[in-house]
Protein backbone atom coordinates (compact mmCIF):
# COMPACT_ATOMS: atom_id res chain seq x y z
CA UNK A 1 82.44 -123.93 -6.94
CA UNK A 2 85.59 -124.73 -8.24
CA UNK A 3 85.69 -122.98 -11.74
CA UNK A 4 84.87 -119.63 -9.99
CA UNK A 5 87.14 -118.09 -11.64
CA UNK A 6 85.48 -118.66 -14.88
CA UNK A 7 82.70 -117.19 -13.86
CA UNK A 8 81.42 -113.11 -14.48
CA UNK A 9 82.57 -110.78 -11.78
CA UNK A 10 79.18 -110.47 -10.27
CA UNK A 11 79.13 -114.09 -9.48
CA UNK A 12 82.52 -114.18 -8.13
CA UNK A 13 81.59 -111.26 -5.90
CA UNK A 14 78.81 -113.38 -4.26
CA UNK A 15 80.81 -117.20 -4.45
CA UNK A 16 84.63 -116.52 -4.32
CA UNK A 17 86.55 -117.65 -1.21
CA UNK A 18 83.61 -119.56 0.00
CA UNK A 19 84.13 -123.61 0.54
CA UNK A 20 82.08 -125.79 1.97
CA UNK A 21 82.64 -126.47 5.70
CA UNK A 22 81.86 -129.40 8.19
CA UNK A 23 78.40 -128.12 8.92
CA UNK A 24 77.56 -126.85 5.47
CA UNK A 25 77.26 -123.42 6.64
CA UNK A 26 76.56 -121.02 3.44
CA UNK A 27 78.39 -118.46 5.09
CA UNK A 28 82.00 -118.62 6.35
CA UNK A 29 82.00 -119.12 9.82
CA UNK A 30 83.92 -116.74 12.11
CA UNK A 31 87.18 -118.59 13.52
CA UNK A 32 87.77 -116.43 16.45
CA UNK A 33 90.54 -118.20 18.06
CA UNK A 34 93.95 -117.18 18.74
CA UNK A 35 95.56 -120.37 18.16
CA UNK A 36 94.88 -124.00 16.99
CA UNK A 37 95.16 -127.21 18.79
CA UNK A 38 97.15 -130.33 16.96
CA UNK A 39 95.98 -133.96 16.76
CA UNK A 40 99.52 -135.05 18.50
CA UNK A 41 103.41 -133.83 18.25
CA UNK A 42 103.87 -135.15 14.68
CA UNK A 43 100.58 -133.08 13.17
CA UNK A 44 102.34 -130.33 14.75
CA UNK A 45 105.96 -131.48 13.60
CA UNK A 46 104.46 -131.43 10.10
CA UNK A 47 102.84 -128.12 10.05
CA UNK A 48 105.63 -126.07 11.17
CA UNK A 49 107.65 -127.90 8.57
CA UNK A 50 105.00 -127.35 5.98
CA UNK A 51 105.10 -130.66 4.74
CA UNK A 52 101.04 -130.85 5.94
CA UNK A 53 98.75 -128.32 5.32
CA UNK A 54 96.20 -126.61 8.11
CA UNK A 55 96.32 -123.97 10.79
CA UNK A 56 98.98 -123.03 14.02
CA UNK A 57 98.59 -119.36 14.19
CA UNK A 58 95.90 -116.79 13.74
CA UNK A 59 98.70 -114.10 13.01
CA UNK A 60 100.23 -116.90 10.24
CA UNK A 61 96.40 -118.12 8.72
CA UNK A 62 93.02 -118.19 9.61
CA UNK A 63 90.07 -119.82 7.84
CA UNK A 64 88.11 -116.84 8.13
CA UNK A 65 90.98 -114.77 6.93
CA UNK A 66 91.69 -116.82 4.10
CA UNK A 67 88.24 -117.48 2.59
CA UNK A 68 88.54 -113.31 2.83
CA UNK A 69 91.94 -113.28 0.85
CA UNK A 70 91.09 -115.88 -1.78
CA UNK A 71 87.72 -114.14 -2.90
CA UNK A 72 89.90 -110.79 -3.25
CA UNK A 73 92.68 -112.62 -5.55
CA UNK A 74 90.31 -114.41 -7.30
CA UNK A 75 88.18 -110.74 -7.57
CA UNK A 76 91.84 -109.11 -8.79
CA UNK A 77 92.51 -111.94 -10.79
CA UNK A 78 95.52 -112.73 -9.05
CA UNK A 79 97.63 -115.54 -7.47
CA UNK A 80 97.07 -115.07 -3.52
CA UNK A 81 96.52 -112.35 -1.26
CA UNK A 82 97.48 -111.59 2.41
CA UNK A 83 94.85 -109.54 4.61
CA UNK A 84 96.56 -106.93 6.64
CA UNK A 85 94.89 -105.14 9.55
CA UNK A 86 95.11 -101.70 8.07
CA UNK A 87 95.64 -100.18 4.20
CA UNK A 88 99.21 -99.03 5.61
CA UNK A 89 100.18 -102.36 6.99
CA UNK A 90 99.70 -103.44 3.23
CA UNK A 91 101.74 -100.58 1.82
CA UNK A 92 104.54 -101.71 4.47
CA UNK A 93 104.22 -104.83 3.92
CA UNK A 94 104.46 -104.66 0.04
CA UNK A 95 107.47 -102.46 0.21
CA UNK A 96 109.32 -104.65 2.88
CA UNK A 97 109.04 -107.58 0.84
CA UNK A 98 110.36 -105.99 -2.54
CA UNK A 99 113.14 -103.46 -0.83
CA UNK A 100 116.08 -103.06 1.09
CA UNK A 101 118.65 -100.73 1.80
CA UNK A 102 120.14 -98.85 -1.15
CA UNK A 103 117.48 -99.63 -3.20
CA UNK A 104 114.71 -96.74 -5.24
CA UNK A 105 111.35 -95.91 -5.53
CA UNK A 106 109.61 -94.00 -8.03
CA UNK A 107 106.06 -93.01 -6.60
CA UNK A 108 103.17 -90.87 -7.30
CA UNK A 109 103.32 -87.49 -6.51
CA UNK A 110 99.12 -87.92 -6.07
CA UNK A 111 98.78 -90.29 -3.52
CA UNK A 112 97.62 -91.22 -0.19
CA UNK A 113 99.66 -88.78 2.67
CA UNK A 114 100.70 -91.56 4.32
CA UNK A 115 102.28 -93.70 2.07
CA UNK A 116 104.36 -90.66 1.06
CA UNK A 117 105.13 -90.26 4.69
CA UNK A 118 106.35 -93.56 4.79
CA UNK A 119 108.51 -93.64 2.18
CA UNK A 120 110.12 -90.21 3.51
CA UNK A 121 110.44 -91.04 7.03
CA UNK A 122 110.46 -94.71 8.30
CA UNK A 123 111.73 -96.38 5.09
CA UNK A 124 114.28 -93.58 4.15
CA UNK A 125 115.73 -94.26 7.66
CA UNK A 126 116.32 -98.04 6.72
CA UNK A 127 118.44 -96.48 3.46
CA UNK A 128 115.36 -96.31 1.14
CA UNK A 129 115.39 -93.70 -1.19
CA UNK A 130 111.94 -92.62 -3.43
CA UNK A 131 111.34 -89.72 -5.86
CA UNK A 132 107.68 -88.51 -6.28
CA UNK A 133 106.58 -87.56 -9.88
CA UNK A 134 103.38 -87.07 -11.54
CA UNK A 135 102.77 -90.67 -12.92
CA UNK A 136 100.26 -89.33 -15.42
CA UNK A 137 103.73 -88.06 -17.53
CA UNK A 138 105.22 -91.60 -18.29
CA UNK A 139 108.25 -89.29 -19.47
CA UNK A 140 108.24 -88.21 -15.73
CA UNK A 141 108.44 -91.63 -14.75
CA UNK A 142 111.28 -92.80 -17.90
CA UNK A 143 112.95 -89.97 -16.14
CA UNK A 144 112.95 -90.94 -12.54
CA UNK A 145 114.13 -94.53 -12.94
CA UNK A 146 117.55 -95.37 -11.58
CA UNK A 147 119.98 -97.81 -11.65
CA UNK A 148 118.93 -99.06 -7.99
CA UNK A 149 115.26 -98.65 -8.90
CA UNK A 150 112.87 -101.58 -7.81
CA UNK A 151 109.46 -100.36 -7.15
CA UNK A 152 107.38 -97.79 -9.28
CA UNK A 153 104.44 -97.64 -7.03
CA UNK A 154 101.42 -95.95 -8.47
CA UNK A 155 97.90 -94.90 -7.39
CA UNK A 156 95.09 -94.82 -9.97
CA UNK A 157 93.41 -92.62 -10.10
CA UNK A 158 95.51 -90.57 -7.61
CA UNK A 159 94.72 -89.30 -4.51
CA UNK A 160 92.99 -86.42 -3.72
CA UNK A 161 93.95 -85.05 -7.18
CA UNK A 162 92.01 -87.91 -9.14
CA UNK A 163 94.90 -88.13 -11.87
CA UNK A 164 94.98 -91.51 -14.05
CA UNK A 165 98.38 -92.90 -14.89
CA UNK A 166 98.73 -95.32 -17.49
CA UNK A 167 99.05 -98.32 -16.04
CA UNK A 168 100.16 -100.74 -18.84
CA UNK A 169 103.28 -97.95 -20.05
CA UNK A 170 103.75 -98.10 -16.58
CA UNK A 171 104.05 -101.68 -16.34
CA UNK A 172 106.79 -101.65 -19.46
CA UNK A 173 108.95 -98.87 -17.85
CA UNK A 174 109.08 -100.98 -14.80
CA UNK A 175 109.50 -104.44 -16.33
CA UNK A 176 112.17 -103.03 -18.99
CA UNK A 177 114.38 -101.80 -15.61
CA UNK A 178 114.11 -105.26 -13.76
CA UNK A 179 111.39 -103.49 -11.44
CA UNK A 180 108.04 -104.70 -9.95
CA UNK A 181 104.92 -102.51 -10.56
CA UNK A 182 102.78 -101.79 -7.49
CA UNK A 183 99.44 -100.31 -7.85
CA UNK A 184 97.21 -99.59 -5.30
CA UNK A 185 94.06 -99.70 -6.52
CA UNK A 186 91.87 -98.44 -4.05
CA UNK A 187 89.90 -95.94 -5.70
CA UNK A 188 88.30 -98.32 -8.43
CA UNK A 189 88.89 -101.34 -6.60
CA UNK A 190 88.23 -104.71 -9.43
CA UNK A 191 84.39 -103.97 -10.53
CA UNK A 192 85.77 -101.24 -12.84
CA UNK A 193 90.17 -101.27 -12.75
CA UNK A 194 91.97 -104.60 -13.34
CA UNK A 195 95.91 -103.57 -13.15
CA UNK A 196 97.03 -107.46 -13.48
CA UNK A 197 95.33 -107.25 -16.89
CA UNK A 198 97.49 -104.30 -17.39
CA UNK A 199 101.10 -105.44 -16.55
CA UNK A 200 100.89 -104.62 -12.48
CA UNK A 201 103.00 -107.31 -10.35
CA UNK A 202 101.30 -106.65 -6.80
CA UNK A 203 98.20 -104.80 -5.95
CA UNK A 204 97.04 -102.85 -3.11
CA UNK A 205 93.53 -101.90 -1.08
CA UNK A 206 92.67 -100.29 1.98
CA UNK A 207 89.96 -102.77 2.67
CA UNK A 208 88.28 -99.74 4.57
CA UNK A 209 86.93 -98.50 1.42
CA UNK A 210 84.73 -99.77 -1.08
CA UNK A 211 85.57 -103.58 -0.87
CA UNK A 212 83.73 -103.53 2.70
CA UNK A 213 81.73 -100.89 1.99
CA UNK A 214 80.03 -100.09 5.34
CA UNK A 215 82.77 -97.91 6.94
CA UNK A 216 83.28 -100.31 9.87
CA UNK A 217 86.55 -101.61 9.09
CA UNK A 218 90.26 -100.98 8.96
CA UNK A 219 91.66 -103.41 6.75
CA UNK A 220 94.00 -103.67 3.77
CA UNK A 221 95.09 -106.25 1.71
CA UNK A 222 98.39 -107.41 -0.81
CA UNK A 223 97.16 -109.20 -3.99
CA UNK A 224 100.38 -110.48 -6.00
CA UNK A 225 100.32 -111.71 -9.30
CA UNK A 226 102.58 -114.50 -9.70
CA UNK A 227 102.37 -117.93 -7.25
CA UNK A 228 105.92 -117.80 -6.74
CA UNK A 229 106.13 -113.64 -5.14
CA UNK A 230 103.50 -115.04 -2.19
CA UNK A 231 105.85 -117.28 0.01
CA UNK A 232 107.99 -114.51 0.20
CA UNK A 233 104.78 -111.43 1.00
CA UNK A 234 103.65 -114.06 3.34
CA UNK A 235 106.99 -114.59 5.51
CA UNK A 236 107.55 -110.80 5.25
CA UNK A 237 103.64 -109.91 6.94
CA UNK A 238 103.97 -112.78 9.44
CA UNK A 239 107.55 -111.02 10.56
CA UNK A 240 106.29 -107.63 11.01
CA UNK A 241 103.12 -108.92 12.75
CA UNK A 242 100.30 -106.44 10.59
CA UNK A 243 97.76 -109.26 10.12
CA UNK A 244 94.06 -108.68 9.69
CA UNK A 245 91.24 -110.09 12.29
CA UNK A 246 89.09 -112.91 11.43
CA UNK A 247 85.89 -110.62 12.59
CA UNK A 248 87.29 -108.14 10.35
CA UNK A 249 87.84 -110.56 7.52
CA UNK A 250 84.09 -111.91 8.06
CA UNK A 251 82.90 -107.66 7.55
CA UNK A 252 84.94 -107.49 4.44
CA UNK A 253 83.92 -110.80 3.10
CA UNK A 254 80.35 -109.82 3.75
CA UNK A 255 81.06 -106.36 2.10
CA UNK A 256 82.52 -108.17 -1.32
CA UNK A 257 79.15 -109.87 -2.53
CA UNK A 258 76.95 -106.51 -2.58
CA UNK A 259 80.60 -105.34 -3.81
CA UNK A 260 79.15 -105.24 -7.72
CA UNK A 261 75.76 -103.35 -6.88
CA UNK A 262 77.01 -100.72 -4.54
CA UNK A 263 79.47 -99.65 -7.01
CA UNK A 264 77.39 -99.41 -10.04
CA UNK A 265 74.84 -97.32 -7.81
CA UNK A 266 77.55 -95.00 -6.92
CA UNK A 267 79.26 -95.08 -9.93
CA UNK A 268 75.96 -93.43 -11.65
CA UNK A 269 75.05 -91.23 -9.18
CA UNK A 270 78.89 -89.87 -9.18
CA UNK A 271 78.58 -89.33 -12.78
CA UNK A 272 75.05 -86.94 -12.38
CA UNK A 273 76.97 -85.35 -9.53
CA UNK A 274 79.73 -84.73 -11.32
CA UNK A 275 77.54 -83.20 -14.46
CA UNK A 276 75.73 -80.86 -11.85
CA UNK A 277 79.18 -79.34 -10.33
CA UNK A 278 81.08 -79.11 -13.89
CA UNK A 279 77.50 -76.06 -14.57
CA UNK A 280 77.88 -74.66 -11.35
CA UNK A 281 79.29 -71.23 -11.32
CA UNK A 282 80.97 -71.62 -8.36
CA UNK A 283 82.99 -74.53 -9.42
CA UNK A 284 86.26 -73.62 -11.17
CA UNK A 285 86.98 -77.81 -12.80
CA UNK A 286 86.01 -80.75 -11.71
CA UNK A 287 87.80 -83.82 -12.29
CA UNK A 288 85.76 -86.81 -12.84
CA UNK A 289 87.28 -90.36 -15.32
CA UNK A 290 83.71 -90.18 -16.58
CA UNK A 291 83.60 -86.77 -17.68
CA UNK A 292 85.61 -85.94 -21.26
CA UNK A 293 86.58 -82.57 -19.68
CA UNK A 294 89.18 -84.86 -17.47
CA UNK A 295 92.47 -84.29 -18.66
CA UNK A 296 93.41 -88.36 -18.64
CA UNK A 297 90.23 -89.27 -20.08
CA UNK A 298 90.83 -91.40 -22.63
CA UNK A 299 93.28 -93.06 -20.23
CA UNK A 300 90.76 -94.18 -18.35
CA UNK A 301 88.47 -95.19 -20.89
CA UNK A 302 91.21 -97.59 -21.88
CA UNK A 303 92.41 -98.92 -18.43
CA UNK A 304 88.70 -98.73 -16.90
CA UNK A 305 85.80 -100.74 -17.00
CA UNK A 306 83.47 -97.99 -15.08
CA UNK A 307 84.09 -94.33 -13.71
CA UNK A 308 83.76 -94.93 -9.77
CA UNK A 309 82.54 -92.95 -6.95
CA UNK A 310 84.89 -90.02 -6.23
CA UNK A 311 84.70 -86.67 -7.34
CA UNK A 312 87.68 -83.99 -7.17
CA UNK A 313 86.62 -80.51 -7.78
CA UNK A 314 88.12 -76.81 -7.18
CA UNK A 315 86.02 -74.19 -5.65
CA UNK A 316 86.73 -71.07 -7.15
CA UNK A 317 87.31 -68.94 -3.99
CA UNK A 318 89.52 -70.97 -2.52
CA UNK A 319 90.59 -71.72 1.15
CA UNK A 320 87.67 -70.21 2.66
CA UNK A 321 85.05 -71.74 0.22
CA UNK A 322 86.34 -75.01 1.18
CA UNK A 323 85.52 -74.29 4.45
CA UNK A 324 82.62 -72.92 3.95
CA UNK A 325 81.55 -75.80 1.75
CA UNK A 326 82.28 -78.52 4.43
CA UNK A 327 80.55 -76.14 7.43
CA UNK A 328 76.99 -76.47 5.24
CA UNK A 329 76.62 -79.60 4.25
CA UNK A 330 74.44 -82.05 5.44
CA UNK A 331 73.82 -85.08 3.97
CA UNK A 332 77.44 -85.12 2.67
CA UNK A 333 78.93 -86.41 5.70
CA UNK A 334 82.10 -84.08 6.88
CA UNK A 335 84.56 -87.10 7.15
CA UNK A 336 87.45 -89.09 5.80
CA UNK A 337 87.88 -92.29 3.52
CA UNK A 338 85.74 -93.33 0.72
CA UNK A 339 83.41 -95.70 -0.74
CA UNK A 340 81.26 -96.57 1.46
CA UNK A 341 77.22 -96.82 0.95
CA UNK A 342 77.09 -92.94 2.64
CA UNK A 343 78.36 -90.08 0.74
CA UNK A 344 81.87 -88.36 2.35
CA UNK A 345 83.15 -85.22 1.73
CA UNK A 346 86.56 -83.54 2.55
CA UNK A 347 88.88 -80.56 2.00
CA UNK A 348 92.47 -81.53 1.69
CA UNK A 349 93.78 -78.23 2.04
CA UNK A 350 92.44 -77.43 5.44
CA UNK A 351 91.95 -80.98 6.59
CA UNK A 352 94.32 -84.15 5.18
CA UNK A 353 97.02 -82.58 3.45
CA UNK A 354 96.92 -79.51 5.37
CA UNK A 355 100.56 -80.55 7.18
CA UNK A 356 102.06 -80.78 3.76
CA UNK A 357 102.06 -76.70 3.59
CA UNK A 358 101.21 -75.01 0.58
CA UNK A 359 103.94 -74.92 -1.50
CA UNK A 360 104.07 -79.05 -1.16
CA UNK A 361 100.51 -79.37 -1.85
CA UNK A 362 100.58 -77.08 -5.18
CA UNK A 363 103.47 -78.90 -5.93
CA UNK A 364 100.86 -82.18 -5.80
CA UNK A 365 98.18 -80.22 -7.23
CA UNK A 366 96.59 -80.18 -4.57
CA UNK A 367 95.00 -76.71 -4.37
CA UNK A 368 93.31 -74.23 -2.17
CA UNK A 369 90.00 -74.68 -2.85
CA UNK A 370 90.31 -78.44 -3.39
CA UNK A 371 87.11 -80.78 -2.57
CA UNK A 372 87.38 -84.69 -2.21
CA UNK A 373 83.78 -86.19 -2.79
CA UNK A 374 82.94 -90.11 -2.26
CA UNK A 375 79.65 -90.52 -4.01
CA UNK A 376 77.38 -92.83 -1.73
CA UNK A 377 74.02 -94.86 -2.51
CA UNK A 378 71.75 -92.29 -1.17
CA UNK A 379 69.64 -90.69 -3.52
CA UNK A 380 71.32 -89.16 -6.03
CA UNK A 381 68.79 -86.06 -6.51
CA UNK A 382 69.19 -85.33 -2.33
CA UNK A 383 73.08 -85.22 -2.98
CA UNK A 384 72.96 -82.82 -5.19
CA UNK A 385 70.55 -80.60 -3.57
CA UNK A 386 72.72 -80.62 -0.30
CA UNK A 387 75.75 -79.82 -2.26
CA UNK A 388 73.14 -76.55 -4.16
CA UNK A 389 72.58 -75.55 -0.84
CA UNK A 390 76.04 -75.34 0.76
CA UNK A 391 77.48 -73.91 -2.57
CA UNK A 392 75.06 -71.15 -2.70
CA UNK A 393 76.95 -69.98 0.75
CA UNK A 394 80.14 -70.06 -0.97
């Protein structure tokens, strides 16, 4: 289907990245080899060269891998993407390819630990240096830019915090100071946040979440914009070695054409959740893009096609609430990551974020009595009576 991209986003979902094959198989097939055998010495010759196109390498491209990465750049509305076999192997790999020593990031104060990690430890020991601020004050972020600044990474909505930057102000900060604008976009993924449309240069998932769905892979992928940036991504992943599998690529692939429902479902049922908490007594705020009480709301009205699937909310006794909270649920699965088909629940403060110490997480907003929810496609009437029944032990 060659005008794919012309197509709505539900079709794309269901037709991108597939071509047709020798054997007219519907479905991708699943290239698990290590390594690919050439016709004779000059087919090779011409390969490594690049002046033919086709396959050497399973860590430099796969078939399976790449009908995986095309359907997500064509989902993103982007140039090319590079499948990476975790959401941190994308971060890396996105920050090795646009940094070197002496140079700056400006990053999200709300964001996932490890990237923050990252930046502090391995890439601030290669002569890196980043400053965290709360990207939801673009005078924050005016303010943060330096002279040696190339990256102004941002997650939207942040992470565990559920903050919404302003992606396209963003985008004109960064561009105005010669710097590329990274966003990962994990949390809304392309059914409902389009940050291309908005002035991003490079894009980042953890394919874990909601583009596979099922919570049975670790994946993560680096959409860039422009043709011209992906030689460059390309060369920098096949160096450092953090390629995705082809069985893995074949799970995600799978996950992207139900990608369109799944969200919807969840994005409704998050939305009646998120109703249901914002009355409950024990419930101090919740922070939801759909609900008006959300201090970036009309933010995300403007940047956001839909509302999504997670939930941040504050239980008003704290600590020991959240624990209390994750002890008594049942449905709710007691776990880590999001978007998935089954409904996950968290507490940062005693669980994720719970080596940042207290003064670090306040400092990220991330409080006390701090819940994470990923809304699932269960029924949305059971989720809220498991979460009744745990809060009324709170």
């Amino acid at each position: 289907m060659k005008d794919i991209r012309n197509k709505k986003f539900e079709t794309q979902a269901v037709h991108a990245g597939t071509e047709e094959n020798e054997h007219g198989a519907v479905v991708t097939p699943i290239y698990q080899t290590s390594t690919f055998k050439f016709k004779n010495v000059q087919h090779g010759a011409n390969l490594f060269s690049g002046e033919e196109e086709g396959y050497i390498y399973t860590r430099m491209r796969n078939p399976t891998v790449e009908a995986m990465e095309n359907a997500i750049a064509v989902l993103e509305g982007g140039a090319r993407a590079l499948g990476c076999g975790s959401g941190m192997a994308a971060v890396h790999t996105a920050f090795a390819a646009l940094l070197k020593a002496g140079d700056h990031v400006v990053c999200s104060e709300s964001v996932y630990g490890p990237t923050t990690t990252l930046l502090k430890t391995v890439l601030h020991g290669f002569g890196v240096e980043s400053t965290f601020v709360n990207t939801a004050d673009i005078d924050a972020v005016r303010g943060a830019v330096r002279p040696g600044t190339k990256v102004i990474y941002v997650e939207t909505p942040g992470n565990p915090t559920l903050v919404i930057s302003d992606i396209q102000a963003i985008a004109e900060i960064a561009h105005a100071h010669d710097a590329k604008l990274v966003v990962d976009n994990t949390f809304m993924g392309p059914a409902m946040q389009r940050p291309f449309e908005l002035g991003a240069d490079v894009i980042i998932h953890s394919l874990t979440k909601s583009l596979n769905g099922h919570a049975d892979v670790v994946g993560g992928v680096v959409v860039v914009r422009d043709e011209e940036m992906y030689p460059h991504f390309r060369k920098t992943l096949n160096q450092i070695g953090g390629v995705i599998d082809p069985f893995n690529s074949f799970l995600v692939h799978r996950g992207l054409k139900t990608l369109s429902l799944r969200i919807q479902r969840a994005s409704e049922s998050a939305m009646r959740v998120a109703q249901y908490l914002e009355k409950h007594p024990k419930v101090a705020w919740v922070r939801y893009p759909g609900l008006p009480s959300h201090p970036q709301y009309e933010i995300g009205l403007k940047q956001m096609s839909g509302h999504g699937a997670m939930i941040a909310f504050e239980l008003s006794d704290g600590l020991e609430a959240g624990k209390t909270l994750m002890d008594n649920v049942h449905l709710c699965q007691l776990a880590v990551s999001l978007g998935g088909v089954e409904s996950l629940i968290q507490h940062p403060a005693s669980m994720t974020h719970a080596s940042m110490g207290k003064e670090q997480r306040e400092q990220a907003a991330i409080t006390d009595g701090l819940v994470r929810l990923s809304v699932g496609i269960e029924d949305v009437d059971e989720i809220i009576a498991d979460l009744d029944a745990a809060l009324a032990l709170c």
